[in-house]
PDBML (XML) file of the C-alpha atoms, coordinates in Angstrom:
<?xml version="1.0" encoding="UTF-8" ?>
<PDBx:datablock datablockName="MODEL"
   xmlns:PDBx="http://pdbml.pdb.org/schema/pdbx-v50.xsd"
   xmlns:xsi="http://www.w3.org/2001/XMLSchema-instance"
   xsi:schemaLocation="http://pdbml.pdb.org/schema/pdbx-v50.xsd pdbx-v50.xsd">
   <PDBx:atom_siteCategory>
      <PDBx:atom_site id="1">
         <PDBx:B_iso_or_equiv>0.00</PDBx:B_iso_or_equiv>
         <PDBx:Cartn_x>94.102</PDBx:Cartn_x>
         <PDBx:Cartn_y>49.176</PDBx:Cartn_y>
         <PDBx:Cartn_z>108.430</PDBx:Cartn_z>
         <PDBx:auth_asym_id>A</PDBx:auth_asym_id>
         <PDBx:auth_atom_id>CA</PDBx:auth_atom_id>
         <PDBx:auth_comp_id>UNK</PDBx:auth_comp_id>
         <PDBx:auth_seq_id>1</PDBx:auth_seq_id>
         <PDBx:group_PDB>ATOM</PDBx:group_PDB>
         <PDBx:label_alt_id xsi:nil="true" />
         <PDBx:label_asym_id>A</PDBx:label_asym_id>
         <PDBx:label_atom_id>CA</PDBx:label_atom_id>
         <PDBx:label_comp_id>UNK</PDBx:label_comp_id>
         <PDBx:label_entity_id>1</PDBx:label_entity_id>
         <PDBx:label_seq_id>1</PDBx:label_seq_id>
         <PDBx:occupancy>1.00</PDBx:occupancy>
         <PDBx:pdbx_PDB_model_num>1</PDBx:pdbx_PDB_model_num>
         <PDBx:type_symbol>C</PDBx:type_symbol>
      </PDBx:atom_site>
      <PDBx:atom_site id="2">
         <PDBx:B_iso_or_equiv>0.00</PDBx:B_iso_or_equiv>
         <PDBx:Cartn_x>96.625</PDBx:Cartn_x>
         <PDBx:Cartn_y>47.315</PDBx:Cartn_y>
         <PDBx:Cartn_z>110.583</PDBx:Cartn_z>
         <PDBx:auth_asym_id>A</PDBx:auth_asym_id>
         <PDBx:auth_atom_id>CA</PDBx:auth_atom_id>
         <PDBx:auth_comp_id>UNK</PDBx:auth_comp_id>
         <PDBx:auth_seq_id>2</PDBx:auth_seq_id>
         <PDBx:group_PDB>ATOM</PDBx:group_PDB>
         <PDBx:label_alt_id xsi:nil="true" />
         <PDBx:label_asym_id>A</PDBx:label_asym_id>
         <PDBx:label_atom_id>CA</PDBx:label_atom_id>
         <PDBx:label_comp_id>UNK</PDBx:label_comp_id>
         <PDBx:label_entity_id>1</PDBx:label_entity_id>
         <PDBx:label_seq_id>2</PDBx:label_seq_id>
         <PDBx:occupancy>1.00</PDBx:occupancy>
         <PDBx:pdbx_PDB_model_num>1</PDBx:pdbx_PDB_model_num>
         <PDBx:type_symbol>C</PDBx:type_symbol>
      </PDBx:atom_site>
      <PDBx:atom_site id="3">
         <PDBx:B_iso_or_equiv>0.00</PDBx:B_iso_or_equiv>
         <PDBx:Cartn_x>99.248</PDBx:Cartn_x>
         <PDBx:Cartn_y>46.005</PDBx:Cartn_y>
         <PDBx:Cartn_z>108.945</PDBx:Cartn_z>
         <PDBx:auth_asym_id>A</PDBx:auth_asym_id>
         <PDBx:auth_atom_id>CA</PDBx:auth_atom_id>
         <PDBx:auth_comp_id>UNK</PDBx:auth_comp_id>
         <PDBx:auth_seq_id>3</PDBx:auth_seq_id>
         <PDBx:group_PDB>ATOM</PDBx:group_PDB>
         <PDBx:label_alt_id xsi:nil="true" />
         <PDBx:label_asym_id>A</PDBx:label_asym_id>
         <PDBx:label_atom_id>CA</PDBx:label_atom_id>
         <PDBx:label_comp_id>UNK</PDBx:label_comp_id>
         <PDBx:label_entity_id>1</PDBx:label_entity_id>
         <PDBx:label_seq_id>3</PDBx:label_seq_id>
         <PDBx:occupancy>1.00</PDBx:occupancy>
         <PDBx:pdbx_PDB_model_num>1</PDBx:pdbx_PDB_model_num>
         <PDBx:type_symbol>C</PDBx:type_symbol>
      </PDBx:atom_site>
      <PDBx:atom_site id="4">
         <PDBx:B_iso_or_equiv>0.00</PDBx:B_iso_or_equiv>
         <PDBx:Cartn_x>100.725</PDBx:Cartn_x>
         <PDBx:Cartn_y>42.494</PDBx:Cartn_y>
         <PDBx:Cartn_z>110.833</PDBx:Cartn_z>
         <PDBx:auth_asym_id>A</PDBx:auth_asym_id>
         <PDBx:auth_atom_id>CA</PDBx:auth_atom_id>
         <PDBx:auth_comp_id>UNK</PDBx:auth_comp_id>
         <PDBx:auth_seq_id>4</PDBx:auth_seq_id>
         <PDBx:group_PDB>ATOM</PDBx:group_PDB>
         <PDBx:label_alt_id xsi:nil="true" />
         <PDBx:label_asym_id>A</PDBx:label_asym_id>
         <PDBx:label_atom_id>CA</PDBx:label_atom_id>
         <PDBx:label_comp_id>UNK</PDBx:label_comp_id>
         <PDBx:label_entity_id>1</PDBx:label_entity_id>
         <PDBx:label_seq_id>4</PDBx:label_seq_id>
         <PDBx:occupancy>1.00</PDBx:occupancy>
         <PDBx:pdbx_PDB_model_num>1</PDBx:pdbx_PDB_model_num>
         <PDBx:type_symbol>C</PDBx:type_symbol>
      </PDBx:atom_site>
      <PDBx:atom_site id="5">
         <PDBx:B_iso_or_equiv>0.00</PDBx:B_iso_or_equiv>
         <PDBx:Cartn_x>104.058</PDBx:Cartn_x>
         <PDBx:Cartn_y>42.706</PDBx:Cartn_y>
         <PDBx:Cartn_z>108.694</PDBx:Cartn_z>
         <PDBx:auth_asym_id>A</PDBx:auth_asym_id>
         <PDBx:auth_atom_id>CA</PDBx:auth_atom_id>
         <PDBx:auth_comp_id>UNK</PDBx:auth_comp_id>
         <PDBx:auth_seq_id>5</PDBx:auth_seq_id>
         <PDBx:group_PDB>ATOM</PDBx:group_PDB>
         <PDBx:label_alt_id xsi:nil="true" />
         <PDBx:label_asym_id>A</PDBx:label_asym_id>
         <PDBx:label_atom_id>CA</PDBx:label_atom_id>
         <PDBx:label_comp_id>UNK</PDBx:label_comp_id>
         <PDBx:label_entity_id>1</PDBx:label_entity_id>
         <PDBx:label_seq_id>5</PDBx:label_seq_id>
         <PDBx:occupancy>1.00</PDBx:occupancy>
         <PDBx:pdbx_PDB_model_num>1</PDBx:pdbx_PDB_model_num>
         <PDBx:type_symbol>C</PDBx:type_symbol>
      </PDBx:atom_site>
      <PDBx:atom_site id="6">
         <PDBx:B_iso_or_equiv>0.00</PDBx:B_iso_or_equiv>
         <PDBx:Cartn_x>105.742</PDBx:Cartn_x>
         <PDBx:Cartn_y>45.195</PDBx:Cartn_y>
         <PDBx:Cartn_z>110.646</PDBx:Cartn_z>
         <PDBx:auth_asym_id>A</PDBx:auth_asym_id>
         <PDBx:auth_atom_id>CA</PDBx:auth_atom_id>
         <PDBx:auth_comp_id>UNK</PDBx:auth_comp_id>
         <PDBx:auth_seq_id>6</PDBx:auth_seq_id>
         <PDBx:group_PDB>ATOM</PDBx:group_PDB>
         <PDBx:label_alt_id xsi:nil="true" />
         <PDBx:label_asym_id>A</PDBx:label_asym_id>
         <PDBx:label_atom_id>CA</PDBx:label_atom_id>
         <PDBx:label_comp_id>UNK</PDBx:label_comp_id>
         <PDBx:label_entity_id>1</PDBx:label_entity_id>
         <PDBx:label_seq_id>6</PDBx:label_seq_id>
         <PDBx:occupancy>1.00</PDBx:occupancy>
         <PDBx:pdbx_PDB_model_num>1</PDBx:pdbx_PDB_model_num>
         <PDBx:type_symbol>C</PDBx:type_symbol>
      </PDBx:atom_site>
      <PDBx:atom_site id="7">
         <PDBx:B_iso_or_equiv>0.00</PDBx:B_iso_or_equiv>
         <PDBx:Cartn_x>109.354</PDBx:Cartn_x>
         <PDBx:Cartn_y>44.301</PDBx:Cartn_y>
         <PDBx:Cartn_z>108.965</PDBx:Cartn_z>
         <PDBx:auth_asym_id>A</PDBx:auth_asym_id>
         <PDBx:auth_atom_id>CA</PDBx:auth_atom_id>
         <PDBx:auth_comp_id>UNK</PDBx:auth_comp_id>
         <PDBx:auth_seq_id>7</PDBx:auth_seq_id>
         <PDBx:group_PDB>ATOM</PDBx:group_PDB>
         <PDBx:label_alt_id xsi:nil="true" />
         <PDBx:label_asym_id>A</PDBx:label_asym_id>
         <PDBx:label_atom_id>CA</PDBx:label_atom_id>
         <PDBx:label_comp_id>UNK</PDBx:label_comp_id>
         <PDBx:label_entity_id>1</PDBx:label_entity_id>
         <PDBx:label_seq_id>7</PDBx:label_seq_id>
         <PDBx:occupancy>1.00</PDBx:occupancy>
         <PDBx:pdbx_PDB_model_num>1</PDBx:pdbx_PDB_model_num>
         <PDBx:type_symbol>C</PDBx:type_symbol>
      </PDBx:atom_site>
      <PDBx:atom_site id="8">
         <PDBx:B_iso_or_equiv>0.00</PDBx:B_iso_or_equiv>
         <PDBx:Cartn_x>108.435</PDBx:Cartn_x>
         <PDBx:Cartn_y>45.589</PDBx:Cartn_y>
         <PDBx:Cartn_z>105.632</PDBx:Cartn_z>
         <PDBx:auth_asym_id>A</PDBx:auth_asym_id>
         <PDBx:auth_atom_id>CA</PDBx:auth_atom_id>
         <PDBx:auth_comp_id>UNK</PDBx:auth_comp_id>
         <PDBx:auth_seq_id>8</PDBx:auth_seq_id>
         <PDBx:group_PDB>ATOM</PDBx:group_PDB>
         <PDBx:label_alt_id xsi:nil="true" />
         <PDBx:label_asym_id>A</PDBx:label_asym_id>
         <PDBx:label_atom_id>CA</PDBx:label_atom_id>
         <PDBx:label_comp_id>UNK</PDBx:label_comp_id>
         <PDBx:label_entity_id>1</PDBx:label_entity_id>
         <PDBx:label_seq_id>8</PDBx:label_seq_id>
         <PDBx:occupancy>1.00</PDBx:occupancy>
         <PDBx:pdbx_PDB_model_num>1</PDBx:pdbx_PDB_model_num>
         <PDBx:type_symbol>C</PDBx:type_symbol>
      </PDBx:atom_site>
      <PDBx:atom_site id="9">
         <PDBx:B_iso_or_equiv>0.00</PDBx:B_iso_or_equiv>
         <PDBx:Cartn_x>104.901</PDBx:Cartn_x>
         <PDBx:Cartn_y>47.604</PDBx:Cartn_y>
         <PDBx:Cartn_z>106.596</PDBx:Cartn_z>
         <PDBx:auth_asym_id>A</PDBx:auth_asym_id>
         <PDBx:auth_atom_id>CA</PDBx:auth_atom_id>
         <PDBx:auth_comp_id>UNK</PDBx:auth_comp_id>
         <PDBx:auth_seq_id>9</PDBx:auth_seq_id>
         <PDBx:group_PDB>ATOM</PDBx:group_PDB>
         <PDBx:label_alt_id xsi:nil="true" />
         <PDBx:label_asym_id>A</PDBx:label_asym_id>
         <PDBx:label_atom_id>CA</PDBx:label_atom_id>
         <PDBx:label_comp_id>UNK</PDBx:label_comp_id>
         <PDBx:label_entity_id>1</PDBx:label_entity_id>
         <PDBx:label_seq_id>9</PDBx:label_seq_id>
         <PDBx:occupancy>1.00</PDBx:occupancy>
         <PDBx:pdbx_PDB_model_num>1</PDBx:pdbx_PDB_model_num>
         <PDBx:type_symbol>C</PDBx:type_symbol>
      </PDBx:atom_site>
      <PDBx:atom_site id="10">
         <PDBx:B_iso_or_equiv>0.00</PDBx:B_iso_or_equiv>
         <PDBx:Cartn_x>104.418</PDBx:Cartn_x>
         <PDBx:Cartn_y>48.359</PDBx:Cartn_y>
         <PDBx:Cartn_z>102.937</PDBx:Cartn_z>
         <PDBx:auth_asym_id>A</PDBx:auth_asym_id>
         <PDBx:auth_atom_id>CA</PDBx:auth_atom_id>
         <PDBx:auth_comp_id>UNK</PDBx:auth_comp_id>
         <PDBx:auth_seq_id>10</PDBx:auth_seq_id>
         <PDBx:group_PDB>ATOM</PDBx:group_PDB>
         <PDBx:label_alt_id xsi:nil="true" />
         <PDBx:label_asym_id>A</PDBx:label_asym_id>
         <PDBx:label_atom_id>CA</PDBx:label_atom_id>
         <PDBx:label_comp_id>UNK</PDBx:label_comp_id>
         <PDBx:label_entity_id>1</PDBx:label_entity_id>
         <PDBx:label_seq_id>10</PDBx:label_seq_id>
         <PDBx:occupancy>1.00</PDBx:occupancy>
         <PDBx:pdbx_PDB_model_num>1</PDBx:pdbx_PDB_model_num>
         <PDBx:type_symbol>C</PDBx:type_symbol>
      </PDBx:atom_site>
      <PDBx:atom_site id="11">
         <PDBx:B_iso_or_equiv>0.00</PDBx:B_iso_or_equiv>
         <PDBx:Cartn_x>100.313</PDBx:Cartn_x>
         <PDBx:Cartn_y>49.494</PDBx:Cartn_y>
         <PDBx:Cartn_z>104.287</PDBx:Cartn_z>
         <PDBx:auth_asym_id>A</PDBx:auth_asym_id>
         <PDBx:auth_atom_id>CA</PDBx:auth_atom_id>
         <PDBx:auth_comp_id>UNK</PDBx:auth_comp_id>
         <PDBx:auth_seq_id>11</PDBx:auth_seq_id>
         <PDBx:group_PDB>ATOM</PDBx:group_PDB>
         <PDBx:label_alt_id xsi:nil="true" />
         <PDBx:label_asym_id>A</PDBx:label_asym_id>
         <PDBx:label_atom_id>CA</PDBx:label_atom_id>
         <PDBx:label_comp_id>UNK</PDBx:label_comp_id>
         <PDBx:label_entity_id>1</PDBx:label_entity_id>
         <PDBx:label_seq_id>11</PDBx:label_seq_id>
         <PDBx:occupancy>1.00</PDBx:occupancy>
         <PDBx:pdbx_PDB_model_num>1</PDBx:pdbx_PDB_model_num>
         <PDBx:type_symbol>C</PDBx:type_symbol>
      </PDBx:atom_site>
      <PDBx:atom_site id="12">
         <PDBx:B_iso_or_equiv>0.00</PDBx:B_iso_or_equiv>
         <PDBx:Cartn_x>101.948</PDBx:Cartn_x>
         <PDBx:Cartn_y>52.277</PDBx:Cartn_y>
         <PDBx:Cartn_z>106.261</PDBx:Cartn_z>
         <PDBx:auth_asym_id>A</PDBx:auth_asym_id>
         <PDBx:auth_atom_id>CA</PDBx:auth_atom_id>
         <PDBx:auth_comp_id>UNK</PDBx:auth_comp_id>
         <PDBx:auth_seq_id>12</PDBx:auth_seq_id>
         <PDBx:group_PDB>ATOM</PDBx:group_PDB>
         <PDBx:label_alt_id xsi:nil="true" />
         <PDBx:label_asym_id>A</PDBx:label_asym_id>
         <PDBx:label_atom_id>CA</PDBx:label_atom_id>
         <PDBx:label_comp_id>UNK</PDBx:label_comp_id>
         <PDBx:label_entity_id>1</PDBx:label_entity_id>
         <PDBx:label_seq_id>12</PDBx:label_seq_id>
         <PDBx:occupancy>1.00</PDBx:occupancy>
         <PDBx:pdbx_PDB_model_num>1</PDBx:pdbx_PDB_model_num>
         <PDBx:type_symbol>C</PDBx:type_symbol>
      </PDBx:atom_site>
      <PDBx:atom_site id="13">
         <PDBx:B_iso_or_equiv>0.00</PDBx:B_iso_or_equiv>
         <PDBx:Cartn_x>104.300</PDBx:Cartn_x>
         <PDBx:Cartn_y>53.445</PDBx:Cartn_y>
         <PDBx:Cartn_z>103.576</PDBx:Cartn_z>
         <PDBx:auth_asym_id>A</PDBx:auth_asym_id>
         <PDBx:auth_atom_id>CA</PDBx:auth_atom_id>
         <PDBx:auth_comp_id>UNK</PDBx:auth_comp_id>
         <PDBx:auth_seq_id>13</PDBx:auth_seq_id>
         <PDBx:group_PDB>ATOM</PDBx:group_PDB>
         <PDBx:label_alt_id xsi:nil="true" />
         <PDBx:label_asym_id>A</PDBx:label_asym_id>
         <PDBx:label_atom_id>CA</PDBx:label_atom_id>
         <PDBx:label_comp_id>UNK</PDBx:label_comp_id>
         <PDBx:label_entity_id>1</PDBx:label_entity_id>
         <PDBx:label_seq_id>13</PDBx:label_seq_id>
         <PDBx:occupancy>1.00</PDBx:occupancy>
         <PDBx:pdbx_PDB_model_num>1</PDBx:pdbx_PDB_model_num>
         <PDBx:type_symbol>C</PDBx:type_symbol>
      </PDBx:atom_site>
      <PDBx:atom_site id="14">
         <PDBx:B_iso_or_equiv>0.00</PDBx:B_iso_or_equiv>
         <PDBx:Cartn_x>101.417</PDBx:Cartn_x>
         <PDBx:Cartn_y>53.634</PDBx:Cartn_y>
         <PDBx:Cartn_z>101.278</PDBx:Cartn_z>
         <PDBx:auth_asym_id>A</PDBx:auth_asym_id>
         <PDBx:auth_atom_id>CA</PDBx:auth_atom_id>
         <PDBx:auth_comp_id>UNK</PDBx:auth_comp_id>
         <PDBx:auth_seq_id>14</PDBx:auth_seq_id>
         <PDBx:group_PDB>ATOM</PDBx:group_PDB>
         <PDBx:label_alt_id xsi:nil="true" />
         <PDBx:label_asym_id>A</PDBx:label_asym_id>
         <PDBx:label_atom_id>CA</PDBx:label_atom_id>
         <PDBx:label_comp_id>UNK</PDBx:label_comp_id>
         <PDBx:label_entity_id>1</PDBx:label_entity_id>
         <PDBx:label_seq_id>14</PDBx:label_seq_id>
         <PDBx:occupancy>1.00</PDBx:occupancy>
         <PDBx:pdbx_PDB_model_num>1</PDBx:pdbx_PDB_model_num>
         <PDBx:type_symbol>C</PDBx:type_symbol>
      </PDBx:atom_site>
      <PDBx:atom_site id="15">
         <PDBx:B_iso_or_equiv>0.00</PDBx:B_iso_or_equiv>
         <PDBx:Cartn_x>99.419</PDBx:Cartn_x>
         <PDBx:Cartn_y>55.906</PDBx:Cartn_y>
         <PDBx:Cartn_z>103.920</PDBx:Cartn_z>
         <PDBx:auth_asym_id>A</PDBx:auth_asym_id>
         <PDBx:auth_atom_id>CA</PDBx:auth_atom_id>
         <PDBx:auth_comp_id>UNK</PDBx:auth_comp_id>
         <PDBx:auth_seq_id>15</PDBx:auth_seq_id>
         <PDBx:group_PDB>ATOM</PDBx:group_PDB>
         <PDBx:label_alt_id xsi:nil="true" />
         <PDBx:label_asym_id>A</PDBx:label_asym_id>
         <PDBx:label_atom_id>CA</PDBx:label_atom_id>
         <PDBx:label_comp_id>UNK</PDBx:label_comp_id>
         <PDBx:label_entity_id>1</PDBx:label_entity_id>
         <PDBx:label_seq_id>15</PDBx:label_seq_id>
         <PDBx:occupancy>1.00</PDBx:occupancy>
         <PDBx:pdbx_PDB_model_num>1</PDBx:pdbx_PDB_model_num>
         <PDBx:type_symbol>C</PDBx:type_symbol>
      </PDBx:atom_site>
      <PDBx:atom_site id="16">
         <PDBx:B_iso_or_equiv>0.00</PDBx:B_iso_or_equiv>
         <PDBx:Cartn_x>102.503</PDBx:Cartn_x>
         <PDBx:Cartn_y>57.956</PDBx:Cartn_y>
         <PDBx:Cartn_z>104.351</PDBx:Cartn_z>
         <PDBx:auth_asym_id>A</PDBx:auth_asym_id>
         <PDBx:auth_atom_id>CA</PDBx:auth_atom_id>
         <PDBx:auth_comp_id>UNK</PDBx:auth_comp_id>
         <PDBx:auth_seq_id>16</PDBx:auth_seq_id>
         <PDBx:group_PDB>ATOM</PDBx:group_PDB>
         <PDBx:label_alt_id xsi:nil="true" />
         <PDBx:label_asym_id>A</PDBx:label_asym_id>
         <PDBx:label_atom_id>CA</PDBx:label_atom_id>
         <PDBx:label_comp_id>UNK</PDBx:label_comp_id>
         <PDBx:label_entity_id>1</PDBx:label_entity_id>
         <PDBx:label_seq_id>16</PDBx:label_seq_id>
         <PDBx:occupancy>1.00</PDBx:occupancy>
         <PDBx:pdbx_PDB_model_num>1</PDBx:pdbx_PDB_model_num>
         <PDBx:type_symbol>C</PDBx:type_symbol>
      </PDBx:atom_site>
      <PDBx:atom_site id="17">
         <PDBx:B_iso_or_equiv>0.00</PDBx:B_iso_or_equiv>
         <PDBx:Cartn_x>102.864</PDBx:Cartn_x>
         <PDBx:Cartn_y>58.747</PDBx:Cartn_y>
         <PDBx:Cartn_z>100.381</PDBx:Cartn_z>
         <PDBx:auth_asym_id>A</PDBx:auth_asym_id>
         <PDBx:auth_atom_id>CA</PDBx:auth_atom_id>
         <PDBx:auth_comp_id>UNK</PDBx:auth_comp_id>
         <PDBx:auth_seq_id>17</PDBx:auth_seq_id>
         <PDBx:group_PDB>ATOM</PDBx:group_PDB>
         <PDBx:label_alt_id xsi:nil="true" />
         <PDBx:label_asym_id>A</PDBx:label_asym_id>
         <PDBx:label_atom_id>CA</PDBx:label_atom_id>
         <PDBx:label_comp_id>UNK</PDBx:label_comp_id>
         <PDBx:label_entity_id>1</PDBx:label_entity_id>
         <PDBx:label_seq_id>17</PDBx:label_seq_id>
         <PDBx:occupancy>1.00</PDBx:occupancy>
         <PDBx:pdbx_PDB_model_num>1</PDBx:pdbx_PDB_model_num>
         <PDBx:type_symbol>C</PDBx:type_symbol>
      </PDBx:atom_site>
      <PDBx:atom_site id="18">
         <PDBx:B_iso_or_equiv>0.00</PDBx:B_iso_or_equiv>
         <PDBx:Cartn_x>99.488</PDBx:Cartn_x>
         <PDBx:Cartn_y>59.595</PDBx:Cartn_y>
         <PDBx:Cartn_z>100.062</PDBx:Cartn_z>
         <PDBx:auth_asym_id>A</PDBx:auth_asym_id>
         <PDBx:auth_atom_id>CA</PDBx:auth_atom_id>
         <PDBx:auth_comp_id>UNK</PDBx:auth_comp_id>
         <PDBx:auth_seq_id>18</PDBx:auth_seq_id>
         <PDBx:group_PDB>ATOM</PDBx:group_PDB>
         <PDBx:label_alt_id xsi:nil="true" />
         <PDBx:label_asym_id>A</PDBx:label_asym_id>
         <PDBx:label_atom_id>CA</PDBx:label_atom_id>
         <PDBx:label_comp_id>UNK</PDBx:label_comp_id>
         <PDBx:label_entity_id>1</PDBx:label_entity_id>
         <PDBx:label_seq_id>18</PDBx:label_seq_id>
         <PDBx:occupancy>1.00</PDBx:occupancy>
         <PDBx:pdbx_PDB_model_num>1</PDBx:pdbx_PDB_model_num>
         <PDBx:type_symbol>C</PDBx:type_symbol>
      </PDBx:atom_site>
      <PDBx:atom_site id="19">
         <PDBx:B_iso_or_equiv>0.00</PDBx:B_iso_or_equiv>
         <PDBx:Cartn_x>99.754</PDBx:Cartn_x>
         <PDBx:Cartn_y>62.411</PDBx:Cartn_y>
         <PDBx:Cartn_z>102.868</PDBx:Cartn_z>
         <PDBx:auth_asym_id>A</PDBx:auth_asym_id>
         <PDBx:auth_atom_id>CA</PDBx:auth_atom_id>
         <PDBx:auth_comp_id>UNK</PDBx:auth_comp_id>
         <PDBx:auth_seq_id>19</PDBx:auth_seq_id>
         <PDBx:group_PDB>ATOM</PDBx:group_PDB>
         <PDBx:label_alt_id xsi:nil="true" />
         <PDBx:label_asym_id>A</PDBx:label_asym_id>
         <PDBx:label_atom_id>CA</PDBx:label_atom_id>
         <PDBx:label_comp_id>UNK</PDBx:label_comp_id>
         <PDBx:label_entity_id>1</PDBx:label_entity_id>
         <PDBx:label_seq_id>19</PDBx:label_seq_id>
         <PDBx:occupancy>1.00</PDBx:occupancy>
         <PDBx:pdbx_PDB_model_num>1</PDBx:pdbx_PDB_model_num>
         <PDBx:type_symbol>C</PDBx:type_symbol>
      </PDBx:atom_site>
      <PDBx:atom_site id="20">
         <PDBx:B_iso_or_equiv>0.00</PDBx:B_iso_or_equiv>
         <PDBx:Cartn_x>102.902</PDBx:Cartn_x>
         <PDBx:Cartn_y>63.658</PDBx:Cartn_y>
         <PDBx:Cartn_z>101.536</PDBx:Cartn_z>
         <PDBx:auth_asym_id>A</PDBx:auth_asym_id>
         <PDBx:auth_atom_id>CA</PDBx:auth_atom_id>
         <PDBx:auth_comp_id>UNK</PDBx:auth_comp_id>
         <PDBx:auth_seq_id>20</PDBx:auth_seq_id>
         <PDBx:group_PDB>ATOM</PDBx:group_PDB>
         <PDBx:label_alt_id xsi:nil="true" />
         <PDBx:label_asym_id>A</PDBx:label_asym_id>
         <PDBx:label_atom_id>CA</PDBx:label_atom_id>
         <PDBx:label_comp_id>UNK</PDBx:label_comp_id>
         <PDBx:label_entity_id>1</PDBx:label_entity_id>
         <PDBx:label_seq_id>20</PDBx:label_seq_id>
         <PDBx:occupancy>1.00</PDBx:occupancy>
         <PDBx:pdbx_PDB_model_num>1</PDBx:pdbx_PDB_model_num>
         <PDBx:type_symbol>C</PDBx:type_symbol>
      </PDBx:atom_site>
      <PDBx:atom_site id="21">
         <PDBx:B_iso_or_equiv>0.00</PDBx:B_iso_or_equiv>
         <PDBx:Cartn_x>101.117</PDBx:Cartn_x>
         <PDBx:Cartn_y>63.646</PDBx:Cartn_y>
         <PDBx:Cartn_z>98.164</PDBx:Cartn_z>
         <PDBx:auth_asym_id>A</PDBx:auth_asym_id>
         <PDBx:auth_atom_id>CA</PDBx:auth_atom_id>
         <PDBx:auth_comp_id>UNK</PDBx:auth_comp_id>
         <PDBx:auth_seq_id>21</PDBx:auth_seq_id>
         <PDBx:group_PDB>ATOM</PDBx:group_PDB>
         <PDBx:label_alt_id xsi:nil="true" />
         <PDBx:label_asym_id>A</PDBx:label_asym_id>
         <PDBx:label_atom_id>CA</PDBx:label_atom_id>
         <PDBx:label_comp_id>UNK</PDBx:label_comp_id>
         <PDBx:label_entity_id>1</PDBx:label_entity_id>
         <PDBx:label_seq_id>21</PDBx:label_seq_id>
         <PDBx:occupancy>1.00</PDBx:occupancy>
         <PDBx:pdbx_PDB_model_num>1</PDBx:pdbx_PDB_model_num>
         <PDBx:type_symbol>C</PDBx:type_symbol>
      </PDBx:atom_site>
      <PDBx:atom_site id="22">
         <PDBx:B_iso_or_equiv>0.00</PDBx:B_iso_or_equiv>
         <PDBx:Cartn_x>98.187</PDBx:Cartn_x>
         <PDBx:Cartn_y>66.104</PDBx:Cartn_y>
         <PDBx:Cartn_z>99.268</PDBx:Cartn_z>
         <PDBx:auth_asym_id>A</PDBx:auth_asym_id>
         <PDBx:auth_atom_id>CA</PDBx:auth_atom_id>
         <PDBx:auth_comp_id>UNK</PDBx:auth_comp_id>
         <PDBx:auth_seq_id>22</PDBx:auth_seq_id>
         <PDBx:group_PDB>ATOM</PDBx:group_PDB>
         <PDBx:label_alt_id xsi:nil="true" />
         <PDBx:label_asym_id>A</PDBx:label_asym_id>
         <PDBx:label_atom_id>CA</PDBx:label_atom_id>
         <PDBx:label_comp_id>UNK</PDBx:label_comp_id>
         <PDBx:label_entity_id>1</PDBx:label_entity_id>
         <PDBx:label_seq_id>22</PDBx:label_seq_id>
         <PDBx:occupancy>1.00</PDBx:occupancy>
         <PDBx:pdbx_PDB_model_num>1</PDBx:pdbx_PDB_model_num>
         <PDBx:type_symbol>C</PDBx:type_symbol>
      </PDBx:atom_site>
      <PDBx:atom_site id="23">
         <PDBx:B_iso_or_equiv>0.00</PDBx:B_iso_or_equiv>
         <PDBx:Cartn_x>95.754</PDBx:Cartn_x>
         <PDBx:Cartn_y>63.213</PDBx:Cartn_y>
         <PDBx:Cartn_z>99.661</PDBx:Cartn_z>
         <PDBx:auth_asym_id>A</PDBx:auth_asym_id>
         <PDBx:auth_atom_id>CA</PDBx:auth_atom_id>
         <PDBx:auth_comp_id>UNK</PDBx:auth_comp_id>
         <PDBx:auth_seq_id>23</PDBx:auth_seq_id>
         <PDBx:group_PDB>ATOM</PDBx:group_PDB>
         <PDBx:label_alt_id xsi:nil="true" />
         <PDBx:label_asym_id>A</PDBx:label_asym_id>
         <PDBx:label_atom_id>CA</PDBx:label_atom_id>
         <PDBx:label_comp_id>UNK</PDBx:label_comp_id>
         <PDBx:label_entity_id>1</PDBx:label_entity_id>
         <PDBx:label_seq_id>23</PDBx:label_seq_id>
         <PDBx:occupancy>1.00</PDBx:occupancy>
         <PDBx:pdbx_PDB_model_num>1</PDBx:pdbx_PDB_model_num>
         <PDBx:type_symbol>C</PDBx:type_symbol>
      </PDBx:atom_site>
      <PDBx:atom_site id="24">
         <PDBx:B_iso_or_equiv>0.00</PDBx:B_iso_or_equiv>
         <PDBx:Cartn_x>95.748</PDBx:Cartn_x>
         <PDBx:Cartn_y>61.464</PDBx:Cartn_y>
         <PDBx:Cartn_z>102.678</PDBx:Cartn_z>
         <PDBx:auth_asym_id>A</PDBx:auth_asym_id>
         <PDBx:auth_atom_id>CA</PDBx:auth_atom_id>
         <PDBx:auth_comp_id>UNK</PDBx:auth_comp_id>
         <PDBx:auth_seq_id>24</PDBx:auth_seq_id>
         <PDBx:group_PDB>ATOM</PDBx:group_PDB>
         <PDBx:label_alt_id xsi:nil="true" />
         <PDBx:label_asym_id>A</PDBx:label_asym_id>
         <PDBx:label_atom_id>CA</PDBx:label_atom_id>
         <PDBx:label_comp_id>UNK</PDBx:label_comp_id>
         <PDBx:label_entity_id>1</PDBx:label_entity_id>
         <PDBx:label_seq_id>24</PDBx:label_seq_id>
         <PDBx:occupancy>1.00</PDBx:occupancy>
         <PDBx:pdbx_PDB_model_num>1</PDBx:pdbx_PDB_model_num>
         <PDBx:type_symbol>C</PDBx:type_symbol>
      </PDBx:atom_site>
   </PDBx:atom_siteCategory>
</PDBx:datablock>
């Protein structure tokens, strides 16, 4: 997944919840 809006990078903060969740 490579997220092209790097200003808001919503992808990535999604992929960093789910780690710090238990569930990456």
């Amino acid at each position: 997944l490579i997220d092209e809006d790097g200003r808001v990078g919503t992808s990535l903060k999604w992929a960093a919840r789910a780690t710090q969740r238990g569930c990456p």
